[in-house]
Every structure is written in structure tokens, then in C-alpha cells.
C-alpha atoms as a PDB file:
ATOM      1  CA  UNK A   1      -2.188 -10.760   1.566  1.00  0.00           C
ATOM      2  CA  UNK A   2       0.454  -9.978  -1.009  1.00  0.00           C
ATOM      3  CA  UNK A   3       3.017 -11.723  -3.111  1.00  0.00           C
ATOM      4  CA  UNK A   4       5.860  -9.215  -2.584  1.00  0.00           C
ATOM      5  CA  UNK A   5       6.257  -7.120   0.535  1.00  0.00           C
ATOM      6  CA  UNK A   6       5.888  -3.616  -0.152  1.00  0.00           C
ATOM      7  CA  UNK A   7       8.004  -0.425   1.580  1.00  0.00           C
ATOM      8  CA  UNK A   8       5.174   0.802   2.909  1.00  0.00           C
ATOM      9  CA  UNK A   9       4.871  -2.121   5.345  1.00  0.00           C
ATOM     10  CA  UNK A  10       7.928  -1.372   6.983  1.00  0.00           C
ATOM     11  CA  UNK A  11       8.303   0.861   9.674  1.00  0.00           C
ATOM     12  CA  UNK A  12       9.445   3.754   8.135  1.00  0.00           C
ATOM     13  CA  UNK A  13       7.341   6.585   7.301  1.00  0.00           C
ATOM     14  CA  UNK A  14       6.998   7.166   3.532  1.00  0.00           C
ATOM     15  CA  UNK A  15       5.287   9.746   1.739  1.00  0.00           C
ATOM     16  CA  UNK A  16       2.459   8.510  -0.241  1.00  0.00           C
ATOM     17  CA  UNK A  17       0.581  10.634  -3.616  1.00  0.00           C
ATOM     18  CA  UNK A  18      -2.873   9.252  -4.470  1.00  0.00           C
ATOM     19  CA  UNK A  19      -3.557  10.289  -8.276  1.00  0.00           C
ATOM     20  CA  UNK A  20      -7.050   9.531  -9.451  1.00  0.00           C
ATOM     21  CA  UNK A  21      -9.303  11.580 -12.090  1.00  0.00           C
ATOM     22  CA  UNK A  22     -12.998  12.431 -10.339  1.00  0.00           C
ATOM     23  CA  UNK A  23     -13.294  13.460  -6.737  1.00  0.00           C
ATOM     24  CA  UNK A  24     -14.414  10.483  -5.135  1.00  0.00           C
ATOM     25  CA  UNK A  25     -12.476   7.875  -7.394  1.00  0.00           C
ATOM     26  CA  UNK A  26     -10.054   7.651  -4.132  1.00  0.00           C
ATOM     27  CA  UNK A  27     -12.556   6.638  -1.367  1.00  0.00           C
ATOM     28  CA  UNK A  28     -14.092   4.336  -3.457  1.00  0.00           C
ATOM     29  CA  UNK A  29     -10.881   2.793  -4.336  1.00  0.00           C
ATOM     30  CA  UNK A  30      -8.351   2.734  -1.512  1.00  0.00           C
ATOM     31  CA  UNK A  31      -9.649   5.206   1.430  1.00  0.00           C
ATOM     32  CA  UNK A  32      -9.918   2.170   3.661  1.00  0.00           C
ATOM     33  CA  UNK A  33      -5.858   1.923   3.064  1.00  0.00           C
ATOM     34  CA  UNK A  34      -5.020   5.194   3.011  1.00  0.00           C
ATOM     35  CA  UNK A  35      -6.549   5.111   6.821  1.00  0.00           C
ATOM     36  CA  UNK A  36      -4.429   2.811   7.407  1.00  0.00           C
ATOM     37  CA  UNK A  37      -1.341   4.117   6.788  1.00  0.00           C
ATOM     38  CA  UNK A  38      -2.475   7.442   7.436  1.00  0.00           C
ATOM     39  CA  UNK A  39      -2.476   6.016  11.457  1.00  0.00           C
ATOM     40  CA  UNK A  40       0.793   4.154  10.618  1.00  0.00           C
ATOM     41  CA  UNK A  41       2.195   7.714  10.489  1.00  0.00           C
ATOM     42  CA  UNK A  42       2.434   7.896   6.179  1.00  0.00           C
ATOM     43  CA  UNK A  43       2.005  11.017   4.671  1.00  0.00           C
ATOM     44  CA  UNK A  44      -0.529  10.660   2.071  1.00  0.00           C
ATOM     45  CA  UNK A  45      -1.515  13.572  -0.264  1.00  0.00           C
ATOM     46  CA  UNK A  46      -3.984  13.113  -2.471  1.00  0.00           C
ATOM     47  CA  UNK A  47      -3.842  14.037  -6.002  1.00  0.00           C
ATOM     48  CA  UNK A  48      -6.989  15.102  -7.842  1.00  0.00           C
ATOM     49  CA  UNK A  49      -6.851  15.854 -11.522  1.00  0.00           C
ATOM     50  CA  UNK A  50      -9.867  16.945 -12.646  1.00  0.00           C
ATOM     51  CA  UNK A  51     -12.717  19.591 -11.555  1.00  0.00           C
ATOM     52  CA  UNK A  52     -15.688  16.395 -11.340  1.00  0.00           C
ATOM     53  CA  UNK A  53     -17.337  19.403 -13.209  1.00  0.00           C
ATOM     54  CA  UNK A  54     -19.519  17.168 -15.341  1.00  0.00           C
ATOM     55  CA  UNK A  55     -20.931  14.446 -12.217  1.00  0.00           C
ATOM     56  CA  UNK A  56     -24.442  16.058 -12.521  1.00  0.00           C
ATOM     57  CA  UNK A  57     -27.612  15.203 -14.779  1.00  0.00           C
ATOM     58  CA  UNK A  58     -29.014  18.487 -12.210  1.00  0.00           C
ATOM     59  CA  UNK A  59     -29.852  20.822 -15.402  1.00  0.00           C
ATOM     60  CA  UNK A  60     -29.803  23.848 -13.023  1.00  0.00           C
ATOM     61  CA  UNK A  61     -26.452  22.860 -11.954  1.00  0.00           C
ATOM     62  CA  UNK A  62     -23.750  24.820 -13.704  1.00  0.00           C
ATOM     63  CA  UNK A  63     -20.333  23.622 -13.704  1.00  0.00           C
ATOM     64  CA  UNK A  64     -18.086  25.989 -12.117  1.00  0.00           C
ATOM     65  CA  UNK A  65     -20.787  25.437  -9.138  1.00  0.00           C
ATOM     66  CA  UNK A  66     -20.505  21.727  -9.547  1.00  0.00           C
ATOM     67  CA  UNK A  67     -16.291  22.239  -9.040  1.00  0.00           C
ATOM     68  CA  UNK A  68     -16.622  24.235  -6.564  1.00  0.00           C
ATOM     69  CA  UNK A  69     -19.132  22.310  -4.820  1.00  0.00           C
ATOM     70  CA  UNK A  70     -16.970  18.589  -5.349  1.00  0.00           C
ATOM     71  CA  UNK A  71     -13.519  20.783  -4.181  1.00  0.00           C
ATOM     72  CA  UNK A  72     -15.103  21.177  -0.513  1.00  0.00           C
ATOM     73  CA  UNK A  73     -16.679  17.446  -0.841  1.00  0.00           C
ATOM     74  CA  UNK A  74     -12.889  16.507  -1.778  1.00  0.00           C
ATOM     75  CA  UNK A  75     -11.182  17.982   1.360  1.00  0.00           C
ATOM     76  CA  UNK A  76     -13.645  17.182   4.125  1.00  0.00           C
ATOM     77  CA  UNK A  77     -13.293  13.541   3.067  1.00  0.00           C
ATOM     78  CA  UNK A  78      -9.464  13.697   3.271  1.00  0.00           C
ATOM     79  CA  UNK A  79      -9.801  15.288   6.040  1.00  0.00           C
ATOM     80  CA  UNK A  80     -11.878  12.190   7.694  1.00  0.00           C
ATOM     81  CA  UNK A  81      -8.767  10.154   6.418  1.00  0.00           C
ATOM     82  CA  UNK A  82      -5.711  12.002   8.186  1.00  0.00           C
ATOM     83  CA  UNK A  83      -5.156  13.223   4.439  1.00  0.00           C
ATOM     84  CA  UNK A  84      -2.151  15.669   4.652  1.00  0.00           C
ATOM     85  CA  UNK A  85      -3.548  17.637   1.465  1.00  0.00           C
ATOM     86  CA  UNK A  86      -5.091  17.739  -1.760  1.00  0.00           C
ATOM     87  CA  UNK A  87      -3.844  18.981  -4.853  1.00  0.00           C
ATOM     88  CA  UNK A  88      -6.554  20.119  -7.513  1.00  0.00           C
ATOM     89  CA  UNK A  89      -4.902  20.213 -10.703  1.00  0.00           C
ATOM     90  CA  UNK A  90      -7.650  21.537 -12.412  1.00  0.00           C
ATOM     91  CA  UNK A  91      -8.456  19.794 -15.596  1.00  0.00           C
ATOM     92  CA  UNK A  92     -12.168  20.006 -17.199  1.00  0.00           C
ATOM     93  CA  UNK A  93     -13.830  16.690 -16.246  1.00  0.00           C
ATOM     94  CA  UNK A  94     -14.689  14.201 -19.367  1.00  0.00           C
ATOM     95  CA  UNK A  95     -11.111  15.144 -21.402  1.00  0.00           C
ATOM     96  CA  UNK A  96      -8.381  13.429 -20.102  1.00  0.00           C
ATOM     97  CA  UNK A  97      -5.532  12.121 -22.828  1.00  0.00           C
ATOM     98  CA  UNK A  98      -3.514   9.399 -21.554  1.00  0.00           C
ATOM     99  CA  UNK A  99      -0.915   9.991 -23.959  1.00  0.00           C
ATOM    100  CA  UNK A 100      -0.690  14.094 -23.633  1.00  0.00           C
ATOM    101  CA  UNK A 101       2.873  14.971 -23.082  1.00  0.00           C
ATOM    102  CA  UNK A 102       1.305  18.350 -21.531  1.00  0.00           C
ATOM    103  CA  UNK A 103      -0.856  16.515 -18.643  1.00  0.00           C
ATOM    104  CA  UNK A 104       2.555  14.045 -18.156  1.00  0.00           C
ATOM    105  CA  UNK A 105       4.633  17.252 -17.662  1.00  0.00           C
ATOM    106  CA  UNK A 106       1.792  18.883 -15.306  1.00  0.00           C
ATOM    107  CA  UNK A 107       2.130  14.969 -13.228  1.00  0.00           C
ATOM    108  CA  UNK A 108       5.657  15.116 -13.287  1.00  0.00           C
ATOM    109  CA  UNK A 109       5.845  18.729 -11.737  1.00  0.00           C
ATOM    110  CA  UNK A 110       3.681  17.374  -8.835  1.00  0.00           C
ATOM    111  CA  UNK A 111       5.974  13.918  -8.508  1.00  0.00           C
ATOM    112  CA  UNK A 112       9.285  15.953  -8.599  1.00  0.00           C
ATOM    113  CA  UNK A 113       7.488  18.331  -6.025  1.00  0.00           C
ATOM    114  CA  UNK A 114       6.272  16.576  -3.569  1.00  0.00           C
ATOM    115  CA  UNK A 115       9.222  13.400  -3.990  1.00  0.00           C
ATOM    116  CA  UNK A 116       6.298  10.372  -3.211  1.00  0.00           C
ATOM    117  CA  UNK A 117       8.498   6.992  -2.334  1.00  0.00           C
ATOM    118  CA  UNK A 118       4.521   5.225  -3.225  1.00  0.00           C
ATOM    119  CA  UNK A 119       2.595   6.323  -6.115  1.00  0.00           C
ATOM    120  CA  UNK A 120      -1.085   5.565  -6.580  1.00  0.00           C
ATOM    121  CA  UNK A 121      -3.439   5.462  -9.334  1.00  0.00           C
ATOM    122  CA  UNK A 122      -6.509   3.786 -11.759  1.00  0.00           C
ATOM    123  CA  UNK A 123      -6.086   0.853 -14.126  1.00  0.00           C
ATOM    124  CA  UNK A 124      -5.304   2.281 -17.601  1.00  0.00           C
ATOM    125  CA  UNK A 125      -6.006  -1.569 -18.830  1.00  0.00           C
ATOM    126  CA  UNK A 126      -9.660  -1.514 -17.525  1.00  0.00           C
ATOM    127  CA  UNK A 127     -12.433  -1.013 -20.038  1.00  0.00           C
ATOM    128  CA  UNK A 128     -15.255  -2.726 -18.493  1.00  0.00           C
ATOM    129  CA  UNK A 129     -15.630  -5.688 -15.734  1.00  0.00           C
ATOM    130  CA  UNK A 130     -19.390  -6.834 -16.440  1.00  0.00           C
ATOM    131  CA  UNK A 131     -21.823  -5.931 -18.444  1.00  0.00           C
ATOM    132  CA  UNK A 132     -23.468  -3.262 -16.435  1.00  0.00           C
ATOM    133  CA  UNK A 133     -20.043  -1.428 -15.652  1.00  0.00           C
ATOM    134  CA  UNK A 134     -17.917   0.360 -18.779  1.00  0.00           C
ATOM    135  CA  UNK A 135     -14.645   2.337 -17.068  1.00  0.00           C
ATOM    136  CA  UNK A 136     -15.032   6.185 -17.248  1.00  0.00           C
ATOM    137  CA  UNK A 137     -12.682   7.015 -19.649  1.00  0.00           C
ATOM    138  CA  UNK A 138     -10.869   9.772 -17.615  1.00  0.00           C
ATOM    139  CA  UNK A 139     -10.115   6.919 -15.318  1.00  0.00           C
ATOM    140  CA  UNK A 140      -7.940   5.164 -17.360  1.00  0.00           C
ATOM    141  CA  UNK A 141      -6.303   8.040 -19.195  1.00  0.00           C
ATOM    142  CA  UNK A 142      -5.822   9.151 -15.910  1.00  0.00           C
ATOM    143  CA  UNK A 143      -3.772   5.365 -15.025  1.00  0.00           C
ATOM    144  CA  UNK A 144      -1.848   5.829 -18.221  1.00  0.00           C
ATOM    145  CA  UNK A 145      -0.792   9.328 -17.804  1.00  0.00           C
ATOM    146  CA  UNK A 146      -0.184   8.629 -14.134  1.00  0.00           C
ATOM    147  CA  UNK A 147       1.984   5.283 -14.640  1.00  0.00           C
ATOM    148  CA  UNK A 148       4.263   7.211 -17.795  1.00  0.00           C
ATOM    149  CA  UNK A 149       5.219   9.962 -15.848  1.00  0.00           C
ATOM    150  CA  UNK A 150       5.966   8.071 -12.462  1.00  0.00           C
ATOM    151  CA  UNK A 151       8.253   5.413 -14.533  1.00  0.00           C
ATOM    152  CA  UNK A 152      10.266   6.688 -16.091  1.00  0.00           C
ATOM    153  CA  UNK A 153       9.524  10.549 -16.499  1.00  0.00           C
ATOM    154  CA  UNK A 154       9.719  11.234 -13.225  1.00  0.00           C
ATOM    155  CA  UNK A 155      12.964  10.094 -12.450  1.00  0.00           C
ATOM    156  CA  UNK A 156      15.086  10.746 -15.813  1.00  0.00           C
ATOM    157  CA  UNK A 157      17.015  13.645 -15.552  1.00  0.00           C
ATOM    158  CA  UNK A 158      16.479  13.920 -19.750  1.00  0.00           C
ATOM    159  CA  UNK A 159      13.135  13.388 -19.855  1.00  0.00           C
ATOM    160  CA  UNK A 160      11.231  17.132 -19.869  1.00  0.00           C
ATOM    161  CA  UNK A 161      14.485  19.111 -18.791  1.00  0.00           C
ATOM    162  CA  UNK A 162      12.452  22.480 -18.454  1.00  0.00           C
ATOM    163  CA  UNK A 163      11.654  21.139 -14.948  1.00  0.00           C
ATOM    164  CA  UNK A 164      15.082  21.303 -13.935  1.00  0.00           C
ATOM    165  CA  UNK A 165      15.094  24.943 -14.878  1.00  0.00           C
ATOM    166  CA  UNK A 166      12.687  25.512 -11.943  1.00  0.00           C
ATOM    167  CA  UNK A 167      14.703  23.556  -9.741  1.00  0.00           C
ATOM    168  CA  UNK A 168      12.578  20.333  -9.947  1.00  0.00           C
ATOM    169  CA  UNK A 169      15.097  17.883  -9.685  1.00  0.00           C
ATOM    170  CA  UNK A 170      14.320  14.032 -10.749  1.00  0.00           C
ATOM    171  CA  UNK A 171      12.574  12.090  -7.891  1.00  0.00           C
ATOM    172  CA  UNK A 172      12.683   8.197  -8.371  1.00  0.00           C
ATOM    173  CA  UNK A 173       9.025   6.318  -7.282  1.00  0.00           C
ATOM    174  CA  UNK A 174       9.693   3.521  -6.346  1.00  0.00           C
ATOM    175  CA  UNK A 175       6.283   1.468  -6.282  1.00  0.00           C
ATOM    176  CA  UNK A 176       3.316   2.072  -8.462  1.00  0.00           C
ATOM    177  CA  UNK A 177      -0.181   0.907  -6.909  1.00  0.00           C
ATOM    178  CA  UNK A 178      -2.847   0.478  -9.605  1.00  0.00           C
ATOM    179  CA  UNK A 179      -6.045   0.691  -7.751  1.00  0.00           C
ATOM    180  CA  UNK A 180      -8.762  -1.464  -8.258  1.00  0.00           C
ATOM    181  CA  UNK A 181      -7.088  -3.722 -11.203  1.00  0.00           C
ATOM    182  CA  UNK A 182      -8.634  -5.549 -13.154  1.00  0.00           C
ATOM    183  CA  UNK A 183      -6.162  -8.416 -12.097  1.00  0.00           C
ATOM    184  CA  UNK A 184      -4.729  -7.548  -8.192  1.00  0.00           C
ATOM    185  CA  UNK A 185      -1.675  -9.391  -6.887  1.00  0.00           C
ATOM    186  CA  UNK A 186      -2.229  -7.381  -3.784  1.00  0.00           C
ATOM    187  CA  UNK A 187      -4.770  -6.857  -1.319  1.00  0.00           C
ATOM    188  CA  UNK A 188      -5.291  -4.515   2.455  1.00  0.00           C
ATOM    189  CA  UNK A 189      -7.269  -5.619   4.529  1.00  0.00           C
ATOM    190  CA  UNK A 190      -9.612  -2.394   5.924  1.00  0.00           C
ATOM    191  CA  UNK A 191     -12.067  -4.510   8.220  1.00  0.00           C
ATOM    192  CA  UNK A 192     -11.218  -1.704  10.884  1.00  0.00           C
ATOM    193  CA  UNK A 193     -10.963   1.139   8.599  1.00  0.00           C
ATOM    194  CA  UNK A 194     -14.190   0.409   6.402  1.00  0.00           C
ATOM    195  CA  UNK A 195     -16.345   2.874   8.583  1.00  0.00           C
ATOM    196  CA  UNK A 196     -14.061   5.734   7.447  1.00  0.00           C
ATOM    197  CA  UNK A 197     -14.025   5.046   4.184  1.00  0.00           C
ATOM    198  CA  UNK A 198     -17.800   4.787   4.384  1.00  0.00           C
ATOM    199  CA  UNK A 199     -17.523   8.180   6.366  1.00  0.00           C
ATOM    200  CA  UNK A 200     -15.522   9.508   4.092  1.00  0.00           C
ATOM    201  CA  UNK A 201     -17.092   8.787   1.086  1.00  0.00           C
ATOM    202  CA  UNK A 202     -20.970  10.696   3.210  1.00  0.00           C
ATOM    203  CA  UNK A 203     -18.858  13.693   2.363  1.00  0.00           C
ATOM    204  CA  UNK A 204     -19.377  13.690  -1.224  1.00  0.00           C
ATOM    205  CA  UNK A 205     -23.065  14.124  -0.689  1.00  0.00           C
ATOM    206  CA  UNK A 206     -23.486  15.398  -4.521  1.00  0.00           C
ATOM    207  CA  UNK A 207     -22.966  12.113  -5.318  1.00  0.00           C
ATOM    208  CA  UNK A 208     -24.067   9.965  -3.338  1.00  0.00           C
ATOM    209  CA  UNK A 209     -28.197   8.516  -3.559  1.00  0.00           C
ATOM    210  CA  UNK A 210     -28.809   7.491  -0.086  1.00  0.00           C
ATOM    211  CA  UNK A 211     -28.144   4.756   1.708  1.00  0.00           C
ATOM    212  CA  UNK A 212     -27.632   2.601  -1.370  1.00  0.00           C
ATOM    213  CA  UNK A 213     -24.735   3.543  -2.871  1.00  0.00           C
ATOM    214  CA  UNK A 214     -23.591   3.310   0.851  1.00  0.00           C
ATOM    215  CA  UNK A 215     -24.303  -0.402   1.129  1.00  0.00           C
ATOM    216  CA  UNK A 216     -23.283  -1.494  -2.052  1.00  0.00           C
ATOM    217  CA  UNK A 217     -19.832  -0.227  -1.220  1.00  0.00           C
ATOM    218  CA  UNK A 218     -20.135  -2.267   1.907  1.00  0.00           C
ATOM    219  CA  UNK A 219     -20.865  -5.113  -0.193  1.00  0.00           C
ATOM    220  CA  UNK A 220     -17.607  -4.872  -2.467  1.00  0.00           C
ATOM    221  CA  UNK A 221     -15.398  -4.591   0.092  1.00  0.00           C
ATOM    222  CA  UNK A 222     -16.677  -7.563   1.427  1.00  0.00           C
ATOM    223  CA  UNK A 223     -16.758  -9.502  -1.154  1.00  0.00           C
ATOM    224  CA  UNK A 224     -12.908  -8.885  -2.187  1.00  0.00           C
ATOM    225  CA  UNK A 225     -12.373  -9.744   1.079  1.00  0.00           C
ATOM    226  CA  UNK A 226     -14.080 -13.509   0.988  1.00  0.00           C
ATOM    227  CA  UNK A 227     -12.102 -13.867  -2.076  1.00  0.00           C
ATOM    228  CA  UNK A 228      -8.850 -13.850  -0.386  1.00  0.00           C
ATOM    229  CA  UNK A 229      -9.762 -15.006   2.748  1.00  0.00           C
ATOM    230  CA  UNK A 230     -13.297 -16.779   3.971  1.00  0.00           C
ATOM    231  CA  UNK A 231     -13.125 -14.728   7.018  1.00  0.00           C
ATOM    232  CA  UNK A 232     -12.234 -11.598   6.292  1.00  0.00           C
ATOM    233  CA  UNK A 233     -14.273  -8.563   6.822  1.00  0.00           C
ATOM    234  CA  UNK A 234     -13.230  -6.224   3.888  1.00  0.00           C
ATOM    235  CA  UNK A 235     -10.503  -5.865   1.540  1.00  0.00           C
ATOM    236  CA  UNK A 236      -9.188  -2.851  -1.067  1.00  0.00           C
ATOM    237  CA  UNK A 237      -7.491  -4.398  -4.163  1.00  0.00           C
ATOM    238  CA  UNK A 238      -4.456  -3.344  -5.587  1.00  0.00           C
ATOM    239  CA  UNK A 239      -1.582  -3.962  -8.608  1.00  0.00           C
ATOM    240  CA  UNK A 240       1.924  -3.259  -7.026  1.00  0.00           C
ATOM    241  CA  UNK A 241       5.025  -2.551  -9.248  1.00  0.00           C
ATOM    242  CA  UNK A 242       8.495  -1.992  -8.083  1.00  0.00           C
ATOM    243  CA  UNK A 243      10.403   0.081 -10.153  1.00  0.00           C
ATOM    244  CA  UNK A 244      14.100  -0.009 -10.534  1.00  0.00           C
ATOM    245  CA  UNK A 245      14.078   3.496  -8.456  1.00  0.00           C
END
């Protein structure tokens, strides 16, 4: 269900980093994949680069509870995905700067760390879909940041050279997944992994309202998936690039 094959269909393991701005953004976005290729043997890690410390209207809520809280919610769902680990890079929730060369660096140090072959993260290009849905800002500073230091920070020996001092050496990514685009040219199909990301997404129980956020989930999926195929159960969208790395 793609036009170009991707890497991470053939049978060699690669390492995979998830970037995305609020813990949750990931399940609702790819989780069904990421089980996928978390039984194909992948190594996923997931990325997360805020606290979520403002996902309340709870006025007794403070905060640093609120990150602390959303940290747990974070690892028990990668945990129901075969996630190998999260990384919390700690930024306040509701700030994010596309175009700050400090969060770029902080992305970089992660990329050049952990060497990902498959780099995921949101659409930087998505303002709004309809009128009852306007993109959280974070989310696409979060794509923009995400997609400048993956290509071509990440792999240019010149760019941020400070890194090399700590013996971060340049790591080349060589496909960038924008999740949930606003125009895919790629799609998974999660028909048997759409329980987990369903069980997955239970975890983050400070967000979720009962069973219907639940169900409209199930309803997405399935309707991405009728748009590719008329009898498909469920579907994750996606934006591949393929970098010159």
C-alpha cells in the first residue's frame, strides 16, 4: 500500500526512533505500525519531547504531577508495543520552536546517539484538517524541528561540530516518516495490530474519556483503511522520504 518500497520492509532488522511532541501523539499516530515491526524484530525507541505538562483543564492538577503522571502513562504503553525505550527529553509542554537551533542540537544528540536507519515524526505542514480540528502547535514545531535535524543536521559532519567533541559522530537517516500527513503516499495496514494500539493507548488513562475516545480511534483507522482498500480493516497513514543517506 505504498508507492516506493521502504527498508523497513525488508528483512533486515533496522533501528527505528519515533519523535513526536505530547505523550500519546505516537499511539494515536502509528502504534498499530510500530507493533508491527516491533514483532518483525525492529528496534523502535520512542522519542518524546515534551513533559504533556499542560494536557489537564483538572485545576487541582499541578504540572510537575501531570509529567510525572504522563511519564509512567508513556512507558507502560511502549511497553504494550515491544517498545525498546523511551527517551523524555524534557521540554515544557505548549513551547516548542520549530526553528530553535537549541531544540535541533538537543534532536541531533539523540539521532547521532542512538544511529536510527527510520526516523519518525508529525506533519510540520498541518494546520488544521476540518473545521472542528486546528493542529497543536507543538506538533508541528515538533515535525519541523524533527525533519531539519534528521536531513541534513544529522548527518553533516559541519553542521553543529560541538557534537563531535563528545564523540557523536554524524549518523545518516535514511527515511523520514511524517505521521499522519496531511497528504500520505504511504499507508500500514494494522487490522491485526489495532487492539494494541487500542491497548496501548488505555494506558494513558489521564487522557482518555471513556470508551469514546476509544471508538472514535477505531473509527479512523477504519476509515483510512476503506480509503485505500474497500476491504481493509484499519490502516495508519504515513509521508515517506528517502534521503540521499
Amino acid at each position: 500500500m505504498n508507492e516506493t518500497e521502504s527498508i523497513v520492509d525488508q528483512p533486515t532488522p533496522r533501528r527505528i526512533a519515533v519523535f513526536y511532541a505530547h505523550p500519546d501523539d505516537a499511539e494515536w499516530l502509528c502504534a498499530g505500525t510500530v507493533a508491527k515491526w516491533t514483532r518483525a524484530g525492529h528496534e523502535v525507541t520512542y522519542v518524546q519531547i515534551t513533559h504533556g505538562d499542560k494536557g489537564t483543564d483538572n485545576p487541582d492538577m499541578a504540572g510537575y504531577r501531570l509529567a510525572a503522571i504522563r511519564r509512567e502513562e508513556q512507558r507502560n504503553a511502549a511497553a504494550v508495543l515491544g517498545v525498546k525505550d523511551v527517551i523524555f527529553m524534557g521540554r515544557e509542554d505548549n513551547t516548542l520552536n520549530g526553528r530553535d537551533r537549541d531544540l535541533q542540537r538537543e534532536i541531533v544528540r539523540v539521532m547521532r546517539t542512538i544511529k536510527p536507519d527510520v526516523v519518525l515524526c508529525q506533519d510540520p505542514s498541518l494546520w488544521w484538517r476540518e473545521a472542528d480540528y486546528i493542529n497543536h502547535p507543538d506538533h508541528r514545531n515538533a515535525g519541523e524541528a524533527v525533519i531539519a535535524a534528521a536531513f541534513p543536521s544529522a548527518g553533516s559532519r559541519m553542521s553543529f561540530p560541538e557534537l563531535l567533541a563528545e564523540g557523536l559522530e554524524p549518523v545518516k537517516i535514511r527515511e523520514i516518516w511524517v505521521m499522519g500527513p496531511l497528504a500520505g503516499d504511504h499507508w500500514e495496514d494494522i487490522t491485526e495490530t489495532l487492539e494494541l494500539k487500542i491497548e496501548a493507548l488505555k494506558q494513558h488513562a489521564s487522557q482518555i474519556e471513556g470508551t469514546a475516545d476509544l471508538e472514535g480511534l477505531r473509527n479512523w483507522a477504519a476509515d483510512i483503511g476503506r480509503r485505500i482498500e474497500p476491504n481493509l480493516g484499519a490502516a495508519e497513514e504515513f509521508r515517506v522520504f528517502h534521503t540521499s543517506g
